[in-house]
C-alpha atoms as a PDB file:
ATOM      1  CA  UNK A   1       2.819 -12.768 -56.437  1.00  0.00           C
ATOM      2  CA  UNK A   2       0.702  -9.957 -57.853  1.00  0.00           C
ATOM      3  CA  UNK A   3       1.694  -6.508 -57.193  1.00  0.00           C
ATOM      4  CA  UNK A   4      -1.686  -5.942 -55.142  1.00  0.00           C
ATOM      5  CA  UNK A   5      -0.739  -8.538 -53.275  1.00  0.00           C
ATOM      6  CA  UNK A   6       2.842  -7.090 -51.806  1.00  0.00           C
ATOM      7  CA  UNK A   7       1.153  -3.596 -51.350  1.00  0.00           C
ATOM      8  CA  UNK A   8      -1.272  -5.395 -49.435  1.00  0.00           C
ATOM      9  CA  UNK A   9       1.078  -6.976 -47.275  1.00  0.00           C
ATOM     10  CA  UNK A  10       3.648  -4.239 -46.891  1.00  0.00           C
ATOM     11  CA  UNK A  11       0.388  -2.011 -45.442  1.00  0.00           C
ATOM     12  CA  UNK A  12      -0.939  -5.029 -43.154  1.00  0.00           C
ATOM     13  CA  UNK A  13       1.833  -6.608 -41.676  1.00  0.00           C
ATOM     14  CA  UNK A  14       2.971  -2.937 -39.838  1.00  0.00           C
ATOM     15  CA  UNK A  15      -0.554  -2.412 -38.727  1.00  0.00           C
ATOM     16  CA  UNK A  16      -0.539  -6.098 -37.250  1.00  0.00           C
ATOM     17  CA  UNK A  17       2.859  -5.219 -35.168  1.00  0.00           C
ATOM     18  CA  UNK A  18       1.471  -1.926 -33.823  1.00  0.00           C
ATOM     19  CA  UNK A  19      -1.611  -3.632 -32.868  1.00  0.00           C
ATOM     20  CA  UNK A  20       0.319  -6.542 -30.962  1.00  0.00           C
ATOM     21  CA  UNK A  21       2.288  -3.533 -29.013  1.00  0.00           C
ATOM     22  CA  UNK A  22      -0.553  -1.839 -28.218  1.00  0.00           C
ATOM     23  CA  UNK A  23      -2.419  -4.678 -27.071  1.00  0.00           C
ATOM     24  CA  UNK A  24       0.945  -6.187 -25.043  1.00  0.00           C
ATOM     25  CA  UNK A  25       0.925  -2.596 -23.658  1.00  0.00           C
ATOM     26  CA  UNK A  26      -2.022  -2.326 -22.391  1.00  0.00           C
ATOM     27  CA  UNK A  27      -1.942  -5.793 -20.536  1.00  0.00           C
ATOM     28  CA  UNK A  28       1.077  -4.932 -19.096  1.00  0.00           C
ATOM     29  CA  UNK A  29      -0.504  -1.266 -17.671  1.00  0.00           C
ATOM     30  CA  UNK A  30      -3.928  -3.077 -16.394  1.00  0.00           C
ATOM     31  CA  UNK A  31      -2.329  -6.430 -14.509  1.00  0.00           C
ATOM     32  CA  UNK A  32       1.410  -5.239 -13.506  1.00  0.00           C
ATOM     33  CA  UNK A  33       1.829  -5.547 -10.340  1.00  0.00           C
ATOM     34  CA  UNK A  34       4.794  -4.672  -7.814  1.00  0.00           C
ATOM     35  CA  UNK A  35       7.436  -7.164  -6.736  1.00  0.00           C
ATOM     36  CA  UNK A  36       7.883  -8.817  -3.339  1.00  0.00           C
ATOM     37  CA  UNK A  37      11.264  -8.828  -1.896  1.00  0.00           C
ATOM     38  CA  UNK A  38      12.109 -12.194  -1.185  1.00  0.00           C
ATOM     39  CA  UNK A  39      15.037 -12.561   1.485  1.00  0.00           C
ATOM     40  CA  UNK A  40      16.100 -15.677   2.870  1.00  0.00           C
ATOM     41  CA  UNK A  41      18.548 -15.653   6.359  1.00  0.00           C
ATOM     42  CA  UNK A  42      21.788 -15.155   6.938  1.00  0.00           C
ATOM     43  CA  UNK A  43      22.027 -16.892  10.330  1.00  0.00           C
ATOM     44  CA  UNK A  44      19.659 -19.536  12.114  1.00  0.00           C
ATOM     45  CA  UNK A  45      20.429 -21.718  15.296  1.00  0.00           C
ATOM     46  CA  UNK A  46      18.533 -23.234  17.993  1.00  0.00           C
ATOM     47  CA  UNK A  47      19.990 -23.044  21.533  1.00  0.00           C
ATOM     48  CA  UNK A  48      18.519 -25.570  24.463  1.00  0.00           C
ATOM     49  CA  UNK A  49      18.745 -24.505  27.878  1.00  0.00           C
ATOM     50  CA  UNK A  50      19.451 -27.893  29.512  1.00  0.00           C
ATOM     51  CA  UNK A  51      22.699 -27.144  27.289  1.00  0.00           C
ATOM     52  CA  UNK A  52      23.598 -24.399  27.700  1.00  0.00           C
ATOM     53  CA  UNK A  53      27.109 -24.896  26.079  1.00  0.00           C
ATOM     54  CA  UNK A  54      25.763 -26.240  23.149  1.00  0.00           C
ATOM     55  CA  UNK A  55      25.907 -25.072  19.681  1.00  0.00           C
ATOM     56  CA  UNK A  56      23.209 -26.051  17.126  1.00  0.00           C
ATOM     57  CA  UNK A  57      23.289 -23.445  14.464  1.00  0.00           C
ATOM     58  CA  UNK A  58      24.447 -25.996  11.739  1.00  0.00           C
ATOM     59  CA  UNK A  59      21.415 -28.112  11.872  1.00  0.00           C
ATOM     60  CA  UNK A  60      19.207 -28.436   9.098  1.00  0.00           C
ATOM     61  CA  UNK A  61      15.819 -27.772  11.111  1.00  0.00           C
ATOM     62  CA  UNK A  62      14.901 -25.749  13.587  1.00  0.00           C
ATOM     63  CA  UNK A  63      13.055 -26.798  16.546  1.00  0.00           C
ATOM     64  CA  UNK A  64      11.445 -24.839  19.539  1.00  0.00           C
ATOM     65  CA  UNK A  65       9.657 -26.259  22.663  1.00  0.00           C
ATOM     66  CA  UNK A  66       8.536 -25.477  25.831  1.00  0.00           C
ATOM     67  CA  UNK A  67       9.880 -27.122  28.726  1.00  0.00           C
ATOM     68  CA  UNK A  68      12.936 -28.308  27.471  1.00  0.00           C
ATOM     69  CA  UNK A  69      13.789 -24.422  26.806  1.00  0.00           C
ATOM     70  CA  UNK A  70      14.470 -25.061  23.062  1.00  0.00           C
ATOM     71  CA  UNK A  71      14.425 -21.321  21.117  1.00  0.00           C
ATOM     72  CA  UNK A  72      16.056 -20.975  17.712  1.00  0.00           C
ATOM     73  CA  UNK A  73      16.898 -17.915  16.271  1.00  0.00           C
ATOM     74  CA  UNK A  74      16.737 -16.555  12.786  1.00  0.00           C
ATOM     75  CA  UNK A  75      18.470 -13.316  11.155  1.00  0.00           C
ATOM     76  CA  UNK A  76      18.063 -11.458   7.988  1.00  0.00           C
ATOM     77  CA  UNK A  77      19.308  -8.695   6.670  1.00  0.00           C
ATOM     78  CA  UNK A  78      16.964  -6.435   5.160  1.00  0.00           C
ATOM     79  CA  UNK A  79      17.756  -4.506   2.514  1.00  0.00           C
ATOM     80  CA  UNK A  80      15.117  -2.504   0.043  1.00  0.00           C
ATOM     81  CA  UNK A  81      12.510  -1.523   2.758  1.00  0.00           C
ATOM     82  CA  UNK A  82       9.905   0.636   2.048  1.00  0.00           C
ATOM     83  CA  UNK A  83       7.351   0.637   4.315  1.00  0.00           C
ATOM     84  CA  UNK A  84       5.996  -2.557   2.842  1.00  0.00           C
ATOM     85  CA  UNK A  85       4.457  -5.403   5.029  1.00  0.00           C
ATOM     86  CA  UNK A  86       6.575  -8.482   6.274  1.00  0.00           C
ATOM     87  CA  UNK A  87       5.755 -12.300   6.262  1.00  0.00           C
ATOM     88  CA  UNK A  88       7.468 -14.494   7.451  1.00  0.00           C
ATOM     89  CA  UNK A  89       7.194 -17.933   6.133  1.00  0.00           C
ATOM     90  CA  UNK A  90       8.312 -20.919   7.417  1.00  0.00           C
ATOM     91  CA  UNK A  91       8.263 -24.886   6.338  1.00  0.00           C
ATOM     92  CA  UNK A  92       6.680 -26.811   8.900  1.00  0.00           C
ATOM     93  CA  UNK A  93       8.486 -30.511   9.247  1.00  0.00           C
ATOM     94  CA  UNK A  94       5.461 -31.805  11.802  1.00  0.00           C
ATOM     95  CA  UNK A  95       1.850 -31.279  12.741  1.00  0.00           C
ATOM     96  CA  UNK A  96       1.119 -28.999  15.549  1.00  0.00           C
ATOM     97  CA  UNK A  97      -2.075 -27.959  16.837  1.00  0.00           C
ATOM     98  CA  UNK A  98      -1.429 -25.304  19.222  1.00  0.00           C
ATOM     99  CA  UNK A  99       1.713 -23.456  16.352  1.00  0.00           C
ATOM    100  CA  UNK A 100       4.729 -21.124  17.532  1.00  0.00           C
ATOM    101  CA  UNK A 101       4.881 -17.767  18.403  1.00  0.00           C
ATOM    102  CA  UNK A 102       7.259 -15.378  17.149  1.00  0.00           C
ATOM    103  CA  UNK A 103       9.086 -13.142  19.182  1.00  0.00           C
ATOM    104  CA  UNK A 104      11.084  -9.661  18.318  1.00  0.00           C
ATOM    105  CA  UNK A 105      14.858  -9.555  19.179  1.00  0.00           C
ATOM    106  CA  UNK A 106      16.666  -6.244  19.683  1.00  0.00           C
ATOM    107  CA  UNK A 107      20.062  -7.273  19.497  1.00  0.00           C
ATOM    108  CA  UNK A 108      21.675  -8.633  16.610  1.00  0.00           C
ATOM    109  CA  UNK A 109      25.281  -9.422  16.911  1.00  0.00           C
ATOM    110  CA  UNK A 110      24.912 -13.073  17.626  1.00  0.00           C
ATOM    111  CA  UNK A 111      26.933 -15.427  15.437  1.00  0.00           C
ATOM    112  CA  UNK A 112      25.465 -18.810  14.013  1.00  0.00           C
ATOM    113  CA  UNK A 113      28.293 -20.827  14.758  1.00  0.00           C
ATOM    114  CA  UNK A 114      28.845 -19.807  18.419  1.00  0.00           C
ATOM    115  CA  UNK A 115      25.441 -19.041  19.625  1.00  0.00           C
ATOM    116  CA  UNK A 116      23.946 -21.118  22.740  1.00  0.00           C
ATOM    117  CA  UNK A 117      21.400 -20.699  25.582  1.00  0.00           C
ATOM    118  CA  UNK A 118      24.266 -18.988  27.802  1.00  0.00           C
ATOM    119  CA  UNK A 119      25.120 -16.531  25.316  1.00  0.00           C
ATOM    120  CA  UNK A 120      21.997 -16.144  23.412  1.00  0.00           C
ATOM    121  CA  UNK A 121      20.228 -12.354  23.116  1.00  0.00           C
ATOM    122  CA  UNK A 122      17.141 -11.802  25.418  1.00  0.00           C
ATOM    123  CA  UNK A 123      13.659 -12.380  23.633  1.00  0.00           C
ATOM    124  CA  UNK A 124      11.434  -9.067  23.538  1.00  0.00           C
ATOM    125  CA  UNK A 125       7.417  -8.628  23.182  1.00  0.00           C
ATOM    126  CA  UNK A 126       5.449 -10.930  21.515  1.00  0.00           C
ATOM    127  CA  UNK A 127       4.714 -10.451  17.493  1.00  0.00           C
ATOM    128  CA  UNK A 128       2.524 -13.260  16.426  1.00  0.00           C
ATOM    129  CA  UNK A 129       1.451 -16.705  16.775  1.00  0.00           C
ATOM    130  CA  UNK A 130       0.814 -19.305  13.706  1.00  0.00           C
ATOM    131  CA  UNK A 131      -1.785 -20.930  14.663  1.00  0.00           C
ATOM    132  CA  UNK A 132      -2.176 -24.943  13.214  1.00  0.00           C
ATOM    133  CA  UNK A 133       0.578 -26.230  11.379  1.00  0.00           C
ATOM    134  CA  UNK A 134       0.267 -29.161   9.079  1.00  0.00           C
ATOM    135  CA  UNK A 135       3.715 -31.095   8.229  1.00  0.00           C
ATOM    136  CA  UNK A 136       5.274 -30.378   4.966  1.00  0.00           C
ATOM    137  CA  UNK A 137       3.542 -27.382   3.939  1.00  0.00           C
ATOM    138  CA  UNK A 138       4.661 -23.812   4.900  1.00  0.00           C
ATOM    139  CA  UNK A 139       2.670 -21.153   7.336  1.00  0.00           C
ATOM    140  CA  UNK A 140       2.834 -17.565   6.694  1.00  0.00           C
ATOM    141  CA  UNK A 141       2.929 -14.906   9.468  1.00  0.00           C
ATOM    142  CA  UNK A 142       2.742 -11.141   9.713  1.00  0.00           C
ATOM    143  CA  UNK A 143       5.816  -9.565  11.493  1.00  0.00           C
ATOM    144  CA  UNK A 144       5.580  -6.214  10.263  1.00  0.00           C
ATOM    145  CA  UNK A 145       6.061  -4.824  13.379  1.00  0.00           C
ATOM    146  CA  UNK A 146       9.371  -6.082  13.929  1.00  0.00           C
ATOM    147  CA  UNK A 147      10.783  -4.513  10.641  1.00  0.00           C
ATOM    148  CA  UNK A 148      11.229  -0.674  10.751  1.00  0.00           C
ATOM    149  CA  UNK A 149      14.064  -0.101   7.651  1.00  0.00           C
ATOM    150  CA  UNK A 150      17.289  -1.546   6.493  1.00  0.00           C
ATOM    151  CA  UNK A 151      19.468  -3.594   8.542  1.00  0.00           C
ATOM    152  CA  UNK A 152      19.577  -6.767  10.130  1.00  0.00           C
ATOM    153  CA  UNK A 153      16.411  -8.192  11.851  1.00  0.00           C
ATOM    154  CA  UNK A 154      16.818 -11.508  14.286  1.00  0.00           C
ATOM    155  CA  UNK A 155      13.160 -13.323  15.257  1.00  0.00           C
ATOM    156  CA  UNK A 156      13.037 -15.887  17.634  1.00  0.00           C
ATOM    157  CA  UNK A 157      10.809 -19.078  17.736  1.00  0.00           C
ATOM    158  CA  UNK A 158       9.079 -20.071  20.833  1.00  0.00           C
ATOM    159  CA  UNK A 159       6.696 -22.983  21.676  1.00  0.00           C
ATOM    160  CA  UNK A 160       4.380 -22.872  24.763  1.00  0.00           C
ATOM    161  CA  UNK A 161       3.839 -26.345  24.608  1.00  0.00           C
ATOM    162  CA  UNK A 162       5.467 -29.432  25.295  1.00  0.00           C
ATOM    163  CA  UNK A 163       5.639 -30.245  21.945  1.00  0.00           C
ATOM    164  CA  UNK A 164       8.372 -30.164  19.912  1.00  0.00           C
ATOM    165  CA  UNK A 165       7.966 -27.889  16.849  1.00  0.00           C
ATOM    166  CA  UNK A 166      10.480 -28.487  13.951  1.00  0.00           C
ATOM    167  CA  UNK A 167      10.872 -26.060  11.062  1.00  0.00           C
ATOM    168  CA  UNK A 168      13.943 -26.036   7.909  1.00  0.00           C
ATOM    169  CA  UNK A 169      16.473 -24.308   8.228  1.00  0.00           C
ATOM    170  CA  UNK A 170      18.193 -22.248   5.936  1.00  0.00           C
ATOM    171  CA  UNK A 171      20.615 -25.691   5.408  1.00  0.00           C
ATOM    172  CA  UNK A 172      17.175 -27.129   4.341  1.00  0.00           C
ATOM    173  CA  UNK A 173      17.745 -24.511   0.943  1.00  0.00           C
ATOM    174  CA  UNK A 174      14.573 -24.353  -0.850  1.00  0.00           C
ATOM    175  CA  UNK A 175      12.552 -24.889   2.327  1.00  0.00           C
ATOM    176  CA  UNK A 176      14.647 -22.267   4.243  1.00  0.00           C
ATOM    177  CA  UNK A 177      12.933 -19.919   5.596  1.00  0.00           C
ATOM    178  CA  UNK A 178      11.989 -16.338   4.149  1.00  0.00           C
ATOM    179  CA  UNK A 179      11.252 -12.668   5.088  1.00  0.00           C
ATOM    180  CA  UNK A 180       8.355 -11.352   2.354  1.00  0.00           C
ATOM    181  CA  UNK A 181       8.606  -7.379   2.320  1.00  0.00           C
ATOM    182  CA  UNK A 182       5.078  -7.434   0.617  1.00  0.00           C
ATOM    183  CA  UNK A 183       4.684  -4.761  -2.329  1.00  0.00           C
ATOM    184  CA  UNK A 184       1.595  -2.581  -1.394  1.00  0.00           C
ATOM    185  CA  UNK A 185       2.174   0.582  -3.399  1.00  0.00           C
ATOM    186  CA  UNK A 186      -1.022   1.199  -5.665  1.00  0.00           C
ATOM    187  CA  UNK A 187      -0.896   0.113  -8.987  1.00  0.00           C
ATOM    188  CA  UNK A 188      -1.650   2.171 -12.017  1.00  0.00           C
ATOM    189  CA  UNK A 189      -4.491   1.888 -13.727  1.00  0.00           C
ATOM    190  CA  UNK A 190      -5.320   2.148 -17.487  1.00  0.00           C
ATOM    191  CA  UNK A 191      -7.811   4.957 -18.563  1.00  0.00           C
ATOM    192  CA  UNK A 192     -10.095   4.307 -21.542  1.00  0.00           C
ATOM    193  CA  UNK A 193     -11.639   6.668 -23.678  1.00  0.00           C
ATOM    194  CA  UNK A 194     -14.965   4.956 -23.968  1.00  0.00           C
ATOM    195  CA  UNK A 195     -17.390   7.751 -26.519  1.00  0.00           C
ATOM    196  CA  UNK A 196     -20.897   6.197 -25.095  1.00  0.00           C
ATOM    197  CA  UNK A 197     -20.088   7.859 -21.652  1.00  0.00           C
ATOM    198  CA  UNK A 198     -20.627  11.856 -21.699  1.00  0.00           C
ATOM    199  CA  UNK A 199     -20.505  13.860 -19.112  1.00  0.00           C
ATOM    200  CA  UNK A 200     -23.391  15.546 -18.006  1.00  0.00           C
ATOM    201  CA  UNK A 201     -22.744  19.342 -17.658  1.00  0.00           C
ATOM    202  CA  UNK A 202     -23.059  21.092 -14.586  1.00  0.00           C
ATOM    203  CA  UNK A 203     -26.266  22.494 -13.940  1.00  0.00           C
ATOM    204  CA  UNK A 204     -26.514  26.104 -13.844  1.00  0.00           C
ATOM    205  CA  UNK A 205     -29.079  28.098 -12.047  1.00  0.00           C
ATOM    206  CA  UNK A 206     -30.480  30.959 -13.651  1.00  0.00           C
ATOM    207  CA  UNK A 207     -30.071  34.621 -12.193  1.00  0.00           C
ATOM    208  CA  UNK A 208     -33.138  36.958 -12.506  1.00  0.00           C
ATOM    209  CA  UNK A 209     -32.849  39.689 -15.223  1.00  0.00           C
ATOM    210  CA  UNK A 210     -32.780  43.317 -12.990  1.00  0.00           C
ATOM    211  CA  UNK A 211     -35.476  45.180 -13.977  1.00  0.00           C
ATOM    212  CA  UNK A 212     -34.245  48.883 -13.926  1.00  0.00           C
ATOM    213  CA  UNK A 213     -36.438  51.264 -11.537  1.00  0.00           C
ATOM    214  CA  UNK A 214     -38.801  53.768 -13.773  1.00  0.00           C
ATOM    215  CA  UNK A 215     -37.290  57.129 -14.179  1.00  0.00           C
ATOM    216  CA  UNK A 216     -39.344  60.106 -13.136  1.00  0.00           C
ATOM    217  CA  UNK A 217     -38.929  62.788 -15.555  1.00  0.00           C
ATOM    218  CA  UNK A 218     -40.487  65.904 -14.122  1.00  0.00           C
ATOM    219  CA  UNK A 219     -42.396  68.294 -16.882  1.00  0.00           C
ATOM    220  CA  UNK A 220     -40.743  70.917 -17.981  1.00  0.00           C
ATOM    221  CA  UNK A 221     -41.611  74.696 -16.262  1.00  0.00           C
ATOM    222  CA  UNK A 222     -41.776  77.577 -18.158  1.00  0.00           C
ATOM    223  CA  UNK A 223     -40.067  80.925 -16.740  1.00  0.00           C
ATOM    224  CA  UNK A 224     -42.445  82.573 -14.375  1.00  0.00           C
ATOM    225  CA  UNK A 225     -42.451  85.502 -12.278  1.00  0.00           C
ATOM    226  CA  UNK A 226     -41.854  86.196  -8.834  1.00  0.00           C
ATOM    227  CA  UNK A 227     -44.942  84.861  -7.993  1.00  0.00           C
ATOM    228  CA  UNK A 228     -44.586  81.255  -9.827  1.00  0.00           C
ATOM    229  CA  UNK A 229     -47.182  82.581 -12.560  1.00  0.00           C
ATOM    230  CA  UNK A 230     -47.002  80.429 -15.279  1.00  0.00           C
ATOM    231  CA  UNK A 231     -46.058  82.770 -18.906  1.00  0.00           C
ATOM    232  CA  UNK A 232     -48.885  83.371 -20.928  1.00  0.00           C
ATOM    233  CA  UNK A 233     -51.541  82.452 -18.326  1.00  0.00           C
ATOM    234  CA  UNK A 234     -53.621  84.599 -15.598  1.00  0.00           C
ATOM    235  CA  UNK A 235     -51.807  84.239 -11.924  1.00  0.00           C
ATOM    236  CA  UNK A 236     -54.264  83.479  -9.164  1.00  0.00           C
ATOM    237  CA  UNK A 237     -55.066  86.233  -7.124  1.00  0.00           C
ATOM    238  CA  UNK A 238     -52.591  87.246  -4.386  1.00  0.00           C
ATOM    239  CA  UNK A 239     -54.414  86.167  -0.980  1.00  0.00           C
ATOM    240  CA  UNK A 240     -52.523  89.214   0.501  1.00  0.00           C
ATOM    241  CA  UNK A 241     -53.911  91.546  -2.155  1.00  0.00           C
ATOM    242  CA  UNK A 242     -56.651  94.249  -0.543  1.00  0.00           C
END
């Protein structure tokens, strides 16, 4: 290897790193983008009015129908909020054309393994409904209105339909459902120095030059006499003289 040759390389191969970086940098400054917060639940039952004993929050779907009284119940705890939007998604197991509607719950302090129709919390206003569901797939739904900060958050599962509406469970593990605290803080963006774009400069306006007012400049008198006679020259006769 010739002596040109190792120069050569020991200039290029530097340049060829800080290229890469700057290039990697500036891919990572014009597509980064914010990260969801994924949670999954920390409780889910169903409870069934007809029994109202009952305990089904070990099941590994979750079913709500009308008629039959069938609600289930799902709880996460939220941690991370900040002011994002929520989704929450869920993995239908069957077709339904008419979907579920979600429902807010105030209280809380229900337990998984003991919940039932007799003891369960009392449903509040209506957040959303699906729409269609198609089996196997999952729906997404906006419940952003139901999530105010940290802490837990319970959302019930309704069906106004005789139907019955099945959904995983969090037993169900990849297909168990999810609260999505969307990321929708503004993204930076990368500036670009780009020399064929000037800026044009502001117009200005011109202002009139003032044009100073002509100075009188009264002749010079001479000293007179009493009578205003100018010196040197014959004074008009006195109109008073006899």
């Amino acid at each position: 290897m010739t002596h040109s040759n190792s120069l050569n390389k020991a200039i290029l191969l530097p340049l060829a790193a800080l290229l890469l970086f700057a290039i990697l940098g500036l891919a990572t400054t014009l597509f980064a983008s914010g990260d969801d917060v994924v949670l999954t639940p920390d409780a889910d039952a169903y409870v069934i009015s007809n029994a109202p004993n009952d305990n089904f929050g070990t099941r590994s779907n979750l079913q709500a129908k009308n008629g039959s009284g069938i609600v289930s119940y799902i709880r996460f705890q939220v941690d991370g909020w900040d002011n994002q939007t929520a989704t929450l998604r869920l993995y239908a197991l069957n077709d339904s054309s008419t979907g579920v509607d979600i429902y807010a719950v105030a209280d809380s302090s229900w337990q998984e393994t003991t919940i039932t129709a007799g003891n369960a919390p009392a449903l509040g206003g209506l957040i959303a409904s699906s729409g269609s569901l198609t089996a196997n797939s999952w729906v997404d739904i906006d419940v952003t209105s139901a999530v105010t900060g940290n802490g837990p958050v319970t959302l019930a599962l309704r069906n106004t339909t005789t139907t019955l509406q099945r959904f995983a469970s969090r037993e169900g593990g990849s297909t168990a459902p999810q609260l999505i605290l969307n990321n929708t803080s503004p993204q930076p963006t990368e500036t670009i120095d780009d020399p064929t774009l000037t800026t044009s400069p502001t117009p200005v306006t011109p202002q009139p030059t003032p044009i100073p007012s002509p100075t009188f400049n009264p002749e010079p008198t001479e000293p007179g006499d009493e009578n205003g006679c100018i010196r040197g020259n014959a004074c008009p006769p006195n109109p008073i003289d006899p």
